[in-house]
Protein backbone atom coordinates (compact mmCIF):
# COMPACT_ATOMS: atom_id res chain seq x y z
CA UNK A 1 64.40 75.85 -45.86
CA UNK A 2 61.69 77.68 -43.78
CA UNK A 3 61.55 78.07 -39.68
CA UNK A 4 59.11 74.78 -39.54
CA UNK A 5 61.25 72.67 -42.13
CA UNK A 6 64.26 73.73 -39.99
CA UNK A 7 62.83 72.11 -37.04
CA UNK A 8 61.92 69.22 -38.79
CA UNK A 9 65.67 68.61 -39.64
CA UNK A 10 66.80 68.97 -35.96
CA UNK A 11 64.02 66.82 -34.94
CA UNK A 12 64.88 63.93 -37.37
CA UNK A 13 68.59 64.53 -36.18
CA UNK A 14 68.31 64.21 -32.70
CA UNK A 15 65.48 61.53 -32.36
CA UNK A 16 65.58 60.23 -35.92
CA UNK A 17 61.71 60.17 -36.49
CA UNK A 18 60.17 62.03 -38.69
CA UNK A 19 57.55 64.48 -37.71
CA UNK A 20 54.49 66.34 -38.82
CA UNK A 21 53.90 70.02 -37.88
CA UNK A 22 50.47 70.31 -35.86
CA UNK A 23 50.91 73.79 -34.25
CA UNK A 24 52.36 76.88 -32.68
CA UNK A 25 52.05 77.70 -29.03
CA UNK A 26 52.82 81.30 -27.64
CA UNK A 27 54.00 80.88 -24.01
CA UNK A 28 55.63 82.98 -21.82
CA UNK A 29 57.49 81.79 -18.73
CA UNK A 30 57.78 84.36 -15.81
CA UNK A 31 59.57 83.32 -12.33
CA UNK A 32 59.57 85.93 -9.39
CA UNK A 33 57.60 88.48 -11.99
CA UNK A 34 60.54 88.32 -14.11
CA UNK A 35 60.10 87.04 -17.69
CA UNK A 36 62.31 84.35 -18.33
CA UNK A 37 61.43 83.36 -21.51
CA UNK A 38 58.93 84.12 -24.26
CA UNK A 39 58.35 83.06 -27.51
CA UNK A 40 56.26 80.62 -29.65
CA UNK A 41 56.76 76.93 -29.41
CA UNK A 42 56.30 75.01 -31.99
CA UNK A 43 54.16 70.98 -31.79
CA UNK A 44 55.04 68.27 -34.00
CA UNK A 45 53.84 64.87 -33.89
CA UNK A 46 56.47 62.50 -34.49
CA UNK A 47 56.12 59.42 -36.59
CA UNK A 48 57.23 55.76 -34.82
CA UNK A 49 59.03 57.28 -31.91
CA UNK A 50 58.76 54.80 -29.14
CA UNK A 51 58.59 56.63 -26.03
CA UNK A 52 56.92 60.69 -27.20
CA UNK A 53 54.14 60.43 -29.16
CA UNK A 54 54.83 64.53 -29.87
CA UNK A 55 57.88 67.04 -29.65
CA UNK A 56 57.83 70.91 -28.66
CA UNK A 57 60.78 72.73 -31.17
CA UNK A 58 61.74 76.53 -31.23
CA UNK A 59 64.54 78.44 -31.72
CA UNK A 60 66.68 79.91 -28.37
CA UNK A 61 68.69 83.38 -29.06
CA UNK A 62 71.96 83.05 -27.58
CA UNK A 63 73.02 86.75 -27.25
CA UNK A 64 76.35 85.16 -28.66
CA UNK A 65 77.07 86.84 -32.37
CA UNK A 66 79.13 83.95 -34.00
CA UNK A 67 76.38 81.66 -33.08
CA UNK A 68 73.45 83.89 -32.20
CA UNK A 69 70.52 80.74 -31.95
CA UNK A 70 70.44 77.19 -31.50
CA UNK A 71 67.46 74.78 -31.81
CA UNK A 72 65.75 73.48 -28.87
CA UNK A 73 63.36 70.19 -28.61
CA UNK A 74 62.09 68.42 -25.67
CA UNK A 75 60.12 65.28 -26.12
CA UNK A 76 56.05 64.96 -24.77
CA UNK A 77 57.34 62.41 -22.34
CA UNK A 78 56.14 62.31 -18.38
CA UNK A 79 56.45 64.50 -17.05
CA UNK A 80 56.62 66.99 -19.94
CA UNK A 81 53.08 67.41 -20.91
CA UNK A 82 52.79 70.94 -22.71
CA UNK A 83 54.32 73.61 -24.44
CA UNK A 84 54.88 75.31 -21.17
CA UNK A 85 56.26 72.32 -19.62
CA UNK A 86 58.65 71.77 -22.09
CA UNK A 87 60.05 75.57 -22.07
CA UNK A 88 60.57 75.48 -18.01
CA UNK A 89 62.23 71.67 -18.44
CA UNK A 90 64.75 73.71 -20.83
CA UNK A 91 64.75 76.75 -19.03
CA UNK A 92 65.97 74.02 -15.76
CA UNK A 93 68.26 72.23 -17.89
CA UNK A 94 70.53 75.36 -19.06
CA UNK A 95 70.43 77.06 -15.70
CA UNK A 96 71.99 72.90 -14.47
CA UNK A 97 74.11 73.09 -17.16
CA UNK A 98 75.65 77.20 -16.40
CA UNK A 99 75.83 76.06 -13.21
CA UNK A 100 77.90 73.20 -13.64
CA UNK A 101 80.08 74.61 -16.12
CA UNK A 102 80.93 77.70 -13.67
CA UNK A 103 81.71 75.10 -10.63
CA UNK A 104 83.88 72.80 -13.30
């Protein structure tokens, strides 16, 4: 199964659509002039969704061996608008998420 087929899969998993690959994205998000994240997104327009006409998908390195990536996808719905949008919503949502998990 390729990268883009991959994807696909976790795409039709999460939000049960399927989806059409329409293209790759480089972005690089950089807080405080450190980067924070760089990479390529990829676009896909998904098929009878009925609230995101498109998806952003890539691939997020862990640093942890036994699982060293996981798939990320964020729906194009407001405010999520881009790429680039999508990468700092996930970027927000795992910093929430450490955070929580080191107050719990």
């Amino acid at each position: 199964m390729s990268y883009i087929e991959t994807l696909q899969s976790t795409i039709r998993g999460l939000h049960g659509v399927e989806s059409k690959h329409i293209g790759s994205v480089p972005v690089k998000e950089v807080y405080e002039g450190k980067t924070m994240w760089e990479g390529v997104v990829e676009v896909f327009e998904l098929e009878g969704h009925p609230s995101a006409p498109k998806a952003y998908a890539w691939m997020h390195n862990t640093g942890d061996p036994r699982s060293p990536g996981r798939h990320v996808t964020v729906l194009h719905t407001p405010p999520i608008a881009s790429p680039e949008m999508a990468v700092r919503a996930a970027l927000l949502q795992e910093y929430e998420n450490r955070d929580t998990a080191e107050k719990g």
